[in-house]
PDB file of N, CA and C in Angstrom:
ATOM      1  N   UNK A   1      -9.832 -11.555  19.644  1.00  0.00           N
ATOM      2  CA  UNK A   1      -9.237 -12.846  19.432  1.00  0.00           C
ATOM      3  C   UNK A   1      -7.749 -12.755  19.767  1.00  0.00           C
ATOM      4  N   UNK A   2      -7.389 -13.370  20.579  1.00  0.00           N
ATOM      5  CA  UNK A   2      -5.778 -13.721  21.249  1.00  0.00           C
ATOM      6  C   UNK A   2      -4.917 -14.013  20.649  1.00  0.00           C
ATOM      7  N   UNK A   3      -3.899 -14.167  20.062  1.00  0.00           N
ATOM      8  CA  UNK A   3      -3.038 -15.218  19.415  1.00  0.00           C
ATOM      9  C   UNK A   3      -2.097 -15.847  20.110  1.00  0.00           C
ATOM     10  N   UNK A   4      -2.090 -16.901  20.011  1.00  0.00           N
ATOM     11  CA  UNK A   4      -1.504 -18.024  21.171  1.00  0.00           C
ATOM     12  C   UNK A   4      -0.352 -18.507  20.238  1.00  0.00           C
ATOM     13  N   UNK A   5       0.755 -17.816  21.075  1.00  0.00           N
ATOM     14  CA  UNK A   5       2.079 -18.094  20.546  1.00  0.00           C
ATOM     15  C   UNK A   5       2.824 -19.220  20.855  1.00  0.00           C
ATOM     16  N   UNK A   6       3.181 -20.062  20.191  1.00  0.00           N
ATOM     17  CA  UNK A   6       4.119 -21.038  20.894  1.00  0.00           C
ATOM     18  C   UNK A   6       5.157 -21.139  21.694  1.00  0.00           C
ATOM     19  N   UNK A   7       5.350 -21.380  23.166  1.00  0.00           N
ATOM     20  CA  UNK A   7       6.674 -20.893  23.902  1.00  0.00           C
ATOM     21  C   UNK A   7       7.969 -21.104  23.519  1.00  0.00           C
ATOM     22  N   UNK A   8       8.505 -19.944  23.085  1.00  0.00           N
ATOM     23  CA  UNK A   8       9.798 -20.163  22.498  1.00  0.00           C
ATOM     24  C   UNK A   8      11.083 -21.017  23.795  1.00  0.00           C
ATOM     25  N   UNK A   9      11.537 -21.440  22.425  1.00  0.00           N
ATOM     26  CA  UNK A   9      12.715 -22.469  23.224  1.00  0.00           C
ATOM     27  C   UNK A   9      14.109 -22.058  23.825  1.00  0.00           C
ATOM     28  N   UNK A  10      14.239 -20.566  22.675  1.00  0.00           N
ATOM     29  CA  UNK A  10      15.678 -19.820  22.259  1.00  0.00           C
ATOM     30  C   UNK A  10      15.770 -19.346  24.344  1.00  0.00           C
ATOM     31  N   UNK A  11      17.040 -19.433  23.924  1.00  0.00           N
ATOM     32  CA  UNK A  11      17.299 -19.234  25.563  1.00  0.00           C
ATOM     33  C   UNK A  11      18.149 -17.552  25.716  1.00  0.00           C
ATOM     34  N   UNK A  12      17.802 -16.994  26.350  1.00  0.00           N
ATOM     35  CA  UNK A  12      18.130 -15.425  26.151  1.00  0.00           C
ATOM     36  C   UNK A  12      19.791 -15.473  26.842  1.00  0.00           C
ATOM     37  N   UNK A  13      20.492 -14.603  26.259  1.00  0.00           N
ATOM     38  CA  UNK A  13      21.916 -14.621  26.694  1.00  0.00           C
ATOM     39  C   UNK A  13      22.115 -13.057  26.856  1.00  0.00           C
ATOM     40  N   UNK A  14      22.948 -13.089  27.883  1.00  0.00           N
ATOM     41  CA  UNK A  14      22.998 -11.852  28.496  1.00  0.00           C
ATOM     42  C   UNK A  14      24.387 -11.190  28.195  1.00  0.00           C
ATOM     43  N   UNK A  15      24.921 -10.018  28.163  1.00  0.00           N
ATOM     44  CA  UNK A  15      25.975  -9.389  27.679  1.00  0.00           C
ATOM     45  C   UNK A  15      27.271 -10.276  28.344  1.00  0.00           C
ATOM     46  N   UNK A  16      27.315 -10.481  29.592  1.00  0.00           N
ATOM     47  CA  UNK A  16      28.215 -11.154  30.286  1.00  0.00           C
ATOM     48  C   UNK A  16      28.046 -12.542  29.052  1.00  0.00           C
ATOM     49  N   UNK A  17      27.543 -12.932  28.861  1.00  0.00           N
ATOM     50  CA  UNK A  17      27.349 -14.842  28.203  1.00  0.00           C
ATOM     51  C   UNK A  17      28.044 -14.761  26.861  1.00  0.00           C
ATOM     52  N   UNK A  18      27.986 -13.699  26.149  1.00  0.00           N
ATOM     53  CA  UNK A  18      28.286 -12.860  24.793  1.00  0.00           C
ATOM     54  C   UNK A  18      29.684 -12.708  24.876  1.00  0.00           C
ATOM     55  N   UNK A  19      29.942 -11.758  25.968  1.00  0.00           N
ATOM     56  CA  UNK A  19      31.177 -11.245  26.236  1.00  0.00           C
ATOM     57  C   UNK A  19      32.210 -12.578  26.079  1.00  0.00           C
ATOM     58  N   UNK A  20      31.636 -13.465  27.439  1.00  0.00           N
ATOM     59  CA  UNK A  20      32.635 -14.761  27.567  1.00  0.00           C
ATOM     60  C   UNK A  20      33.121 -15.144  25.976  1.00  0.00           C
ATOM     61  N   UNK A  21      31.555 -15.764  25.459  1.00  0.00           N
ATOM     62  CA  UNK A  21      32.027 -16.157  24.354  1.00  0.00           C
ATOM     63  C   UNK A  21      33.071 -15.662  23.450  1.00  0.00           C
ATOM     64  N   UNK A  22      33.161 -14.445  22.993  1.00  0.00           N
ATOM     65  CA  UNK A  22      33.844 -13.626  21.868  1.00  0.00           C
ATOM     66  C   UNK A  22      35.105 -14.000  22.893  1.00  0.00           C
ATOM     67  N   UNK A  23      35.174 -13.812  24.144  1.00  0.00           N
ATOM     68  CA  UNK A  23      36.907 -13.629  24.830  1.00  0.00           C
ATOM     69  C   UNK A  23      37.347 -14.972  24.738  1.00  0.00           C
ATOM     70  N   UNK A  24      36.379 -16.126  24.699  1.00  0.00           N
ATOM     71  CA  UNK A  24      36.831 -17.657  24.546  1.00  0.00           C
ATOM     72  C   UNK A  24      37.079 -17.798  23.284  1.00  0.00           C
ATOM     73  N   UNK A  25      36.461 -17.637  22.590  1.00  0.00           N
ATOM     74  CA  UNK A  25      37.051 -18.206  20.786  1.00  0.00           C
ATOM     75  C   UNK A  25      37.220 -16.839  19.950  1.00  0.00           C
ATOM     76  N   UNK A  26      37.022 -15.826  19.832  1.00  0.00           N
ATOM     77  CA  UNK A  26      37.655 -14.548  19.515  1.00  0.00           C
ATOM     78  C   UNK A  26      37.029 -14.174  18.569  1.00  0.00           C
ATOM     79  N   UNK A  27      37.363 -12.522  18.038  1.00  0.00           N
ATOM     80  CA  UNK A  27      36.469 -12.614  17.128  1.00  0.00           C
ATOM     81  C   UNK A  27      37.329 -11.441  16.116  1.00  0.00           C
ATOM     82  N   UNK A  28      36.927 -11.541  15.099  1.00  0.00           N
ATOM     83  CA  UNK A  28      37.960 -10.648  14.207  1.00  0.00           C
ATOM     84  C   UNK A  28      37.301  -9.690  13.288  1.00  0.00           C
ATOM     85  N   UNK A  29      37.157  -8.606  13.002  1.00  0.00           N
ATOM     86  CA  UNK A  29      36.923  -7.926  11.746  1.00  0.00           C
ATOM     87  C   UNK A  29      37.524  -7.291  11.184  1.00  0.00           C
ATOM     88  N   UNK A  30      37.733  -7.310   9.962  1.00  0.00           N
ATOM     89  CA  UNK A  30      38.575  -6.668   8.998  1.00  0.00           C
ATOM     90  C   UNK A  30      37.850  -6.031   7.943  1.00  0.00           C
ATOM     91  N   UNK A  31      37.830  -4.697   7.621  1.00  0.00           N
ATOM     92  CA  UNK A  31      37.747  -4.284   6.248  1.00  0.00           C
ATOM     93  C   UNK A  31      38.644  -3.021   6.069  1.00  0.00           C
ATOM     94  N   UNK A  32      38.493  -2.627   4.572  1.00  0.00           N
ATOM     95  CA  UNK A  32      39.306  -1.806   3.946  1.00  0.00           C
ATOM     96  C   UNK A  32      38.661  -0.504   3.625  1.00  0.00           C
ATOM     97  N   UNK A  33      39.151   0.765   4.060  1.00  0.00           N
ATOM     98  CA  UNK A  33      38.543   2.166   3.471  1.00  0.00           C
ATOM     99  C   UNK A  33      39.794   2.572   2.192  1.00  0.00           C
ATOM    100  N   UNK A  34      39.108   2.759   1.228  1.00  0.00           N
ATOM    101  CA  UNK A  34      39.654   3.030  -0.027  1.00  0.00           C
ATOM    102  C   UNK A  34      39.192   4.731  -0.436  1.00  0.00           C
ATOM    103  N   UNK A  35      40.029   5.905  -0.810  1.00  0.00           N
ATOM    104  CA  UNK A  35      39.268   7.330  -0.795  1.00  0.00           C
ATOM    105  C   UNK A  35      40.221   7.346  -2.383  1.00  0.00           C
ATOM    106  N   UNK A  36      39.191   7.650  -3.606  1.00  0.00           N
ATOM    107  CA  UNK A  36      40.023   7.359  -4.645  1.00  0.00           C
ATOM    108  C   UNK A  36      38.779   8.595  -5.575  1.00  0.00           C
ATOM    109  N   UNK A  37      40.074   9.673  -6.100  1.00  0.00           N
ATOM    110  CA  UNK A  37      39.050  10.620  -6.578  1.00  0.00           C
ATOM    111  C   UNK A  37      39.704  10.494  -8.555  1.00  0.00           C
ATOM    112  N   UNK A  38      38.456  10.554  -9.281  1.00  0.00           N
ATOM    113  CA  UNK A  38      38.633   9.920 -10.955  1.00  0.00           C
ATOM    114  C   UNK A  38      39.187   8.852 -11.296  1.00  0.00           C
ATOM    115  N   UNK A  39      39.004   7.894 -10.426  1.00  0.00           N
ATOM    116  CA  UNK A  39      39.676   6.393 -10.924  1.00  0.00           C
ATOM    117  C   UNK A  39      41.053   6.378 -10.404  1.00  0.00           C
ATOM    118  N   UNK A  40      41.142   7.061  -9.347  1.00  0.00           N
ATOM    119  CA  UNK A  40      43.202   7.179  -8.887  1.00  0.00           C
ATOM    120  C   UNK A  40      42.993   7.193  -7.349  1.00  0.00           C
ATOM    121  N   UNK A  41      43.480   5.842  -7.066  1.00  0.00           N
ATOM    122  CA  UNK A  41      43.412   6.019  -5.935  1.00  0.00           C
ATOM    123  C   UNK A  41      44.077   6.402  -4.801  1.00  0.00           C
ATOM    124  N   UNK A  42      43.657   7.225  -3.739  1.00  0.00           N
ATOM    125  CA  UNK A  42      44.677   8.037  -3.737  1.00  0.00           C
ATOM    126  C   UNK A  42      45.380   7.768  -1.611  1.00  0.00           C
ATOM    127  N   UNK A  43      44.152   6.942  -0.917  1.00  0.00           N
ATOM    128  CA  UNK A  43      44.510   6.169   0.087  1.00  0.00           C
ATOM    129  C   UNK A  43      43.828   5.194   0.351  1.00  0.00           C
ATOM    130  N   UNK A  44      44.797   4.043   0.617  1.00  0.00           N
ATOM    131  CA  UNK A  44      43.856   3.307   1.564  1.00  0.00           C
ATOM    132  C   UNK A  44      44.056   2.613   2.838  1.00  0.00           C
ATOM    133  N   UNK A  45      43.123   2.530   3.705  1.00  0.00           N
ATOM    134  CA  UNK A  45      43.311   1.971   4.954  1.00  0.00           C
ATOM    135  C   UNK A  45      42.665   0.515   5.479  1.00  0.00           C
ATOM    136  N   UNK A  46      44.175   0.023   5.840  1.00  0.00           N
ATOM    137  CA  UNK A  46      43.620  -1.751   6.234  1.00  0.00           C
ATOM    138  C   UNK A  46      42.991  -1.397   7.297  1.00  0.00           C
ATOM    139  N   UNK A  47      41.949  -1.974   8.089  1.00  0.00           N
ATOM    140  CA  UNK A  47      41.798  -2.338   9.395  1.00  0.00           C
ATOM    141  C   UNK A  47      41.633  -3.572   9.640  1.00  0.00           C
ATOM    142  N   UNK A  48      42.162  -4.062  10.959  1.00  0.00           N
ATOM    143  CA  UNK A  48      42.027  -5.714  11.226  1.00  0.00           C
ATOM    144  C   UNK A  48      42.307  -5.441  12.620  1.00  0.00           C
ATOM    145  N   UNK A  49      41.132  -5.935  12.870  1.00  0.00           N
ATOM    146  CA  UNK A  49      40.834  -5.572  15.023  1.00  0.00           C
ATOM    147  C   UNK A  49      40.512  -7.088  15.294  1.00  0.00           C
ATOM    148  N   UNK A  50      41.080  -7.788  15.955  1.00  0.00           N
ATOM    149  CA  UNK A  50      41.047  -9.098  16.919  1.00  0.00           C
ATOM    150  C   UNK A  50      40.809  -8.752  18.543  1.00  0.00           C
ATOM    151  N   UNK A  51      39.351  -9.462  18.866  1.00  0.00           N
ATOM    152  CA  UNK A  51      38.873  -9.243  20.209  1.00  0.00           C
ATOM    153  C   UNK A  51      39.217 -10.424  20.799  1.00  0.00           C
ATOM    154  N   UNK A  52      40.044 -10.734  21.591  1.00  0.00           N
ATOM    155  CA  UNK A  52      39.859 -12.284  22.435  1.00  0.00           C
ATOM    156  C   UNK A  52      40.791 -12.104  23.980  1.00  0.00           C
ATOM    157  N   UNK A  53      40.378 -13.089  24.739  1.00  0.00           N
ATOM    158  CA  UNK A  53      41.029 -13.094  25.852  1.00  0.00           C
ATOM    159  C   UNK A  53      43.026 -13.745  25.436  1.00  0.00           C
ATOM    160  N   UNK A  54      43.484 -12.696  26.630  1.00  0.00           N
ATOM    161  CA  UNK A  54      44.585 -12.863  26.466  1.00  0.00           C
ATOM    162  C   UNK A  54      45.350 -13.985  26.432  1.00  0.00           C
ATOM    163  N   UNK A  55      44.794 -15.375  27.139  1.00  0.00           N
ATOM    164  CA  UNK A  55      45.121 -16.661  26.912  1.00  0.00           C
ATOM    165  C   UNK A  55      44.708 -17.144  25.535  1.00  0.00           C
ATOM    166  N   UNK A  56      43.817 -16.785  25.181  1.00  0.00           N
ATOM    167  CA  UNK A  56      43.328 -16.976  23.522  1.00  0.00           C
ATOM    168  C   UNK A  56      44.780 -16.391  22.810  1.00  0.00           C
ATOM    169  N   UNK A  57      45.192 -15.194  22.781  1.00  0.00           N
ATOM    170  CA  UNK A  57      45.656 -14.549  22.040  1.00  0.00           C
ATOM    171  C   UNK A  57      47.042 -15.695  22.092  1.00  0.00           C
ATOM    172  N   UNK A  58      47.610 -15.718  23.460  1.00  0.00           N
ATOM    173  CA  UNK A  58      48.670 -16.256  23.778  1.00  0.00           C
ATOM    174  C   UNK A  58      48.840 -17.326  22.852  1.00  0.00           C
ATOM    175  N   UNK A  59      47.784 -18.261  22.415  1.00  0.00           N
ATOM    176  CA  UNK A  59      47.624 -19.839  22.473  1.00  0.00           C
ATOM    177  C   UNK A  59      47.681 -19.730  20.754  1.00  0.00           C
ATOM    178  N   UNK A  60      47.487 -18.748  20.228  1.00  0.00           N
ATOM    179  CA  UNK A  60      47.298 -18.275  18.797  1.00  0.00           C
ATOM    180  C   UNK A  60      48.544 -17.720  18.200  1.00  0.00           C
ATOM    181  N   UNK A  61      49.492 -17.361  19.105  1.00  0.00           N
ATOM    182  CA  UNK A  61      50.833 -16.816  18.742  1.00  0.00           C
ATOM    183  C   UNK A  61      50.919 -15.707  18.785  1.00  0.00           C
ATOM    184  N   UNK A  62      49.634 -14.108  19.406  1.00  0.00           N
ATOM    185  CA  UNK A  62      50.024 -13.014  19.263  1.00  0.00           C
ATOM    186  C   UNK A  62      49.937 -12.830  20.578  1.00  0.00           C
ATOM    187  N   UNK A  63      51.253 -12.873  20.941  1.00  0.00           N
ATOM    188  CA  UNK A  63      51.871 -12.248  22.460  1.00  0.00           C
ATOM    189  C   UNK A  63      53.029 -11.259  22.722  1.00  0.00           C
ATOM    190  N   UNK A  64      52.712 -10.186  21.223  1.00  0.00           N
ATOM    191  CA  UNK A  64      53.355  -9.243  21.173  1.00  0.00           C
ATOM    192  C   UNK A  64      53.639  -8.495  22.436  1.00  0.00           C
ATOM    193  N   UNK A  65      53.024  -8.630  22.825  1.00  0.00           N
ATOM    194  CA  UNK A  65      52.753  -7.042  24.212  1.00  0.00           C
ATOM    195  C   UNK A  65      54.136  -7.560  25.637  1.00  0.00           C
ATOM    196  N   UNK A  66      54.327  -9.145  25.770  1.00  0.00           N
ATOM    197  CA  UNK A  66      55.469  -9.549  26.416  1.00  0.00           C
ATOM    198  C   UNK A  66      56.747  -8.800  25.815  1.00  0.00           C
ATOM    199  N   UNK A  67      56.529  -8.531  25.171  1.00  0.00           N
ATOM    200  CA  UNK A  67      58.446  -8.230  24.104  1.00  0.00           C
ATOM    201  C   UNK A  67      57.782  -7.291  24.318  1.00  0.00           C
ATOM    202  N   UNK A  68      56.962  -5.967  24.449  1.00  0.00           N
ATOM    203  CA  UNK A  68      56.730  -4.457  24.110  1.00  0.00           C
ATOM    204  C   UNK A  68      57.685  -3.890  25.643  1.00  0.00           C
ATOM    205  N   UNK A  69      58.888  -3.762  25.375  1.00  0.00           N
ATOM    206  CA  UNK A  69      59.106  -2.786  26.801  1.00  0.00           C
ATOM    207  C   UNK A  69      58.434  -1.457  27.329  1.00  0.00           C
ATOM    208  N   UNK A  70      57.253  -1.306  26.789  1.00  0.00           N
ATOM    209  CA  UNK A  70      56.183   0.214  26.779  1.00  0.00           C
ATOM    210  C   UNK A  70      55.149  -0.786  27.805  1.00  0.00           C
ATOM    211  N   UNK A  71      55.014  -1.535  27.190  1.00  0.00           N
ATOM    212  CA  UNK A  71      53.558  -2.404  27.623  1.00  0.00           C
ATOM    213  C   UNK A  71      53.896  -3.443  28.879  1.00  0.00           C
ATOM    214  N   UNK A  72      55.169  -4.016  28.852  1.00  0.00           N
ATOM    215  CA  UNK A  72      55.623  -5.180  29.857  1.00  0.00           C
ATOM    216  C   UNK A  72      55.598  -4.770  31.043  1.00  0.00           C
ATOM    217  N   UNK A  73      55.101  -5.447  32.302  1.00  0.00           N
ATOM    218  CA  UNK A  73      55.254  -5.027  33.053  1.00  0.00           C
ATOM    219  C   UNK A  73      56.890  -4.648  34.197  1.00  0.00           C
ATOM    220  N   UNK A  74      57.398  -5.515  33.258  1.00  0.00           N
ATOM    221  CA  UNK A  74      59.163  -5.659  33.895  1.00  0.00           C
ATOM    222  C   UNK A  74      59.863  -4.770  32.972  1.00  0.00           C
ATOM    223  N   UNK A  75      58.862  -3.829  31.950  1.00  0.00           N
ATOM    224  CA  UNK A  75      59.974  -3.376  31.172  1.00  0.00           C
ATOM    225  C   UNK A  75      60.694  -1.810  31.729  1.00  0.00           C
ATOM    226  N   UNK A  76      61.878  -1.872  31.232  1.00  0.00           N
ATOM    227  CA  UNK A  76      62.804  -0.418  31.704  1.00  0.00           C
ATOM    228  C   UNK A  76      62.333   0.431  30.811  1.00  0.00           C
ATOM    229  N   UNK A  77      62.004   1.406  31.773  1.00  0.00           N
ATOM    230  CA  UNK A  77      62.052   3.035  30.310  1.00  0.00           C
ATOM    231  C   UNK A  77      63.303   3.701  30.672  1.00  0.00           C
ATOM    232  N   UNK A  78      63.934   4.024  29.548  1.00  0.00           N
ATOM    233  CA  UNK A  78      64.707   5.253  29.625  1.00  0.00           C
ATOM    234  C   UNK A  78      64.971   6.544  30.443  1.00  0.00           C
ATOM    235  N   UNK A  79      65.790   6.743  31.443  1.00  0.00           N
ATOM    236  CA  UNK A  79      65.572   7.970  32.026  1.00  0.00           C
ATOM    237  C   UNK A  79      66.617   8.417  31.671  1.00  0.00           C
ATOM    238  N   UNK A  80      66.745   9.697  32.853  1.00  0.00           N
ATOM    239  CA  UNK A  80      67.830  10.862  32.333  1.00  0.00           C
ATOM    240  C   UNK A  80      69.370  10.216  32.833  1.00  0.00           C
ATOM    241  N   UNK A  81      69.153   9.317  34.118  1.00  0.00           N
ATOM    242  CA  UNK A  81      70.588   8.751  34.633  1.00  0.00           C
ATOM    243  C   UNK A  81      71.214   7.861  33.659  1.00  0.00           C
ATOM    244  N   UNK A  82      70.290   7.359  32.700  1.00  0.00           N
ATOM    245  CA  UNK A  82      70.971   6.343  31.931  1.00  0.00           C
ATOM    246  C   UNK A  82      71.419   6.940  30.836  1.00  0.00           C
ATOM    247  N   UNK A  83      71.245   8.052  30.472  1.00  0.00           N
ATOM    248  CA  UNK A  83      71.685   9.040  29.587  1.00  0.00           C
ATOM    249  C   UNK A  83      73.039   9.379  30.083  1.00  0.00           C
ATOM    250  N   UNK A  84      73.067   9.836  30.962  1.00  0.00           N
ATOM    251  CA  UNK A  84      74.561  10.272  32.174  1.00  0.00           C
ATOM    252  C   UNK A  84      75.316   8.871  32.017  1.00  0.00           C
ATOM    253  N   UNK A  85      75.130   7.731  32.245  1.00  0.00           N
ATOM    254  CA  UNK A  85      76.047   6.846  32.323  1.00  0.00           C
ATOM    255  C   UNK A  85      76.602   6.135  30.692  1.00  0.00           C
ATOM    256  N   UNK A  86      75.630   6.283  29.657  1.00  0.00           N
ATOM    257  CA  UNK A  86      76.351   6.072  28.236  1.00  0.00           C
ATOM    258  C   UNK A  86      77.252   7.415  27.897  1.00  0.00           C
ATOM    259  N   UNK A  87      76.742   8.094  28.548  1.00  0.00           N
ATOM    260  CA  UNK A  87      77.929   9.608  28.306  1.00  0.00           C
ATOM    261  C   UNK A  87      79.276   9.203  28.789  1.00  0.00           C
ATOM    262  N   UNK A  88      78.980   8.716  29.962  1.00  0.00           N
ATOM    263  CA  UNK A  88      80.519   8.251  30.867  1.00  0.00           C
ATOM    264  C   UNK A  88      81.084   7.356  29.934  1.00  0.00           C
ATOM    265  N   UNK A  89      80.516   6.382  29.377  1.00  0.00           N
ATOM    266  CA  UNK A  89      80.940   5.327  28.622  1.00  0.00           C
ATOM    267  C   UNK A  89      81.648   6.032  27.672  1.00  0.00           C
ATOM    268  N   UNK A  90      81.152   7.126  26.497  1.00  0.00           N
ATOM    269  CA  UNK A  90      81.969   7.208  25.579  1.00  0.00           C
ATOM    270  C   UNK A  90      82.517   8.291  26.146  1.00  0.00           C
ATOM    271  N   UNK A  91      82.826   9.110  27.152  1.00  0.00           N
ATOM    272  CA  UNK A  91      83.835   9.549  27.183  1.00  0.00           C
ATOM    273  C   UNK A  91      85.364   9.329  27.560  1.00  0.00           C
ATOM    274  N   UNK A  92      85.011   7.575  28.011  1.00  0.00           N
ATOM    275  CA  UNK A  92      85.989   6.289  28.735  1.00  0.00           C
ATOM    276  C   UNK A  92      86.306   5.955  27.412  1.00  0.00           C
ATOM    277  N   UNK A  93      85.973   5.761  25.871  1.00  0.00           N
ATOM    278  CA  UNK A  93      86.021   5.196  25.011  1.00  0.00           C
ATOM    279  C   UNK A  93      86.754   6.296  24.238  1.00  0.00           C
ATOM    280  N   UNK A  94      86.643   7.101  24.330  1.00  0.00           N
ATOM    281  CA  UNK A  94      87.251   8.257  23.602  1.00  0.00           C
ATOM    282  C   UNK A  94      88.522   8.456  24.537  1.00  0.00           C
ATOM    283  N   UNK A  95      88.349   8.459  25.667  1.00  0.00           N
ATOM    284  CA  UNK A  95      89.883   8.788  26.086  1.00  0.00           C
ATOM    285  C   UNK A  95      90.646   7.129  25.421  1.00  0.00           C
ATOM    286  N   UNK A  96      90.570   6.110  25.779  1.00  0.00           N
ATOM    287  CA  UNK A  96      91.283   5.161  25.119  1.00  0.00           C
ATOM    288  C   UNK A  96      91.550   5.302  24.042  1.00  0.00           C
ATOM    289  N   UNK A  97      90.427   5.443  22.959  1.00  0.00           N
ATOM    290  CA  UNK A  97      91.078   5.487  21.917  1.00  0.00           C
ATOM    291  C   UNK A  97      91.859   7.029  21.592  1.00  0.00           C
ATOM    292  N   UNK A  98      92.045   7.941  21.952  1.00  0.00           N
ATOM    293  CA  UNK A  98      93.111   9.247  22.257  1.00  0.00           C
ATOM    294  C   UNK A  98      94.138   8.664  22.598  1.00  0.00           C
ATOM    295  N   UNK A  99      94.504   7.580  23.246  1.00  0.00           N
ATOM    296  CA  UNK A  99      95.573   7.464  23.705  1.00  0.00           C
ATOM    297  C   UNK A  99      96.164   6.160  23.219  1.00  0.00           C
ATOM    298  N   UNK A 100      95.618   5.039  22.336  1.00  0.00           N
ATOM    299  CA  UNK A 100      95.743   4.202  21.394  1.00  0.00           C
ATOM    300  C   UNK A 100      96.521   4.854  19.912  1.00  0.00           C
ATOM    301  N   UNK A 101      95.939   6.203  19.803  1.00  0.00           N
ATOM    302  CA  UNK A 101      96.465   6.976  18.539  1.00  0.00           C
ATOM    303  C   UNK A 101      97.663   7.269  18.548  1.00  0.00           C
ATOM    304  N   UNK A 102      98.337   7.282  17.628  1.00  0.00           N
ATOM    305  CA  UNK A 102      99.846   7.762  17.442  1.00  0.00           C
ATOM    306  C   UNK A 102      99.794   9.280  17.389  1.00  0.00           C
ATOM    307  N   UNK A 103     100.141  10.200  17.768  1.00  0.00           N
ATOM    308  CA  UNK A 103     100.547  11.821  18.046  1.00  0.00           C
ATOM    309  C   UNK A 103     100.814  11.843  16.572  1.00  0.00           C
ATOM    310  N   UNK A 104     100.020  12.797  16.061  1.00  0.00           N
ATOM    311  CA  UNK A 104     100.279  13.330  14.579  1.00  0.00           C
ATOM    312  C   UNK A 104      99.731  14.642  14.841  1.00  0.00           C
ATOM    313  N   UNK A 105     101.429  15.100  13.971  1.00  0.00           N
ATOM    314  CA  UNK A 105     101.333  16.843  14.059  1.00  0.00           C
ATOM    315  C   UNK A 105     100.297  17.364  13.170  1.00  0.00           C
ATOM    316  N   UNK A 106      99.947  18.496  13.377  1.00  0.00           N
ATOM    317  CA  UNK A 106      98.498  18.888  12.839  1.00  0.00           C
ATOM    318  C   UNK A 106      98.863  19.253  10.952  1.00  0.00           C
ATOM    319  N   UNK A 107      98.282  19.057  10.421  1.00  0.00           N
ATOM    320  CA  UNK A 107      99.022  19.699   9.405  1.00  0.00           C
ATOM    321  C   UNK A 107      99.077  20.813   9.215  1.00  0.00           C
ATOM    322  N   UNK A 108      99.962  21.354   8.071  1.00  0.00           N
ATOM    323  CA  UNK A 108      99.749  22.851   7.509  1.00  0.00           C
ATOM    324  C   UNK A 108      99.741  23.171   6.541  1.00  0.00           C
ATOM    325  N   UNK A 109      98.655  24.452   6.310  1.00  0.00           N
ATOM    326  CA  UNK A 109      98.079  24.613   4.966  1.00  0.00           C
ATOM    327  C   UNK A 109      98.983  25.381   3.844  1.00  0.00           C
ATOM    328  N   UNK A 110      99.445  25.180   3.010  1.00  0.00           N
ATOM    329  CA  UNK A 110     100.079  25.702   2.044  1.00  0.00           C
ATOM    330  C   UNK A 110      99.339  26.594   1.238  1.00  0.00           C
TER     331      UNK A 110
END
């Protein structure tokens, strides 16, 4: 004897259809690990992970990663020449002020 199922209606969605979705309206989870030995607790850890497309994020107010000079694509890193040229600076700043100072004899120790 057969059993004659009724043709389902549910329409199958594929990882791509899933994906879109979560990157269009976003998706968030948060929980807390707590490690607490005789009633004292002794760490705990937030987690809070937000999945969404970057226009989502934008449109929501977290567009941290523009201001990250690590992450920006226009941002400057630090090298060794720019090290060399704040050196020049205070050693331009130190001679002025050497020569702003009034000449005072060194003292002597009694």
């Amino acid at each position: 004897m057969a059993l004659d199922l009724p043709p389902s209606h549910h329409r199958s969605t594929g990882l791509v259809d899933v994906l879109d979705r979560v990157l269009d309206k976003g998706l968030v989870i948060a929980g807390d690990i707590k490690v607490s030995l005789a009633e004292v607790e002794l760490l705990t850890i937030r987690i809070r992970l937000l999945i969404c497309s970057l226009d989502k994020a934008q449109e929501i107010g977290l567009d941290w990663w523009r201001y990250d000079r690590e992450l920006s694509p226009g941002g400057r890193r630090e090298s060794i020449a720019d090290h060399e040229e704040l050196r020049a600076q205070i050693r331009q700043l130190e001679q002025r002020i050497a020569a702003l100072a009034p000449a005072t004899p060194p003292r002597r120790r009694k």
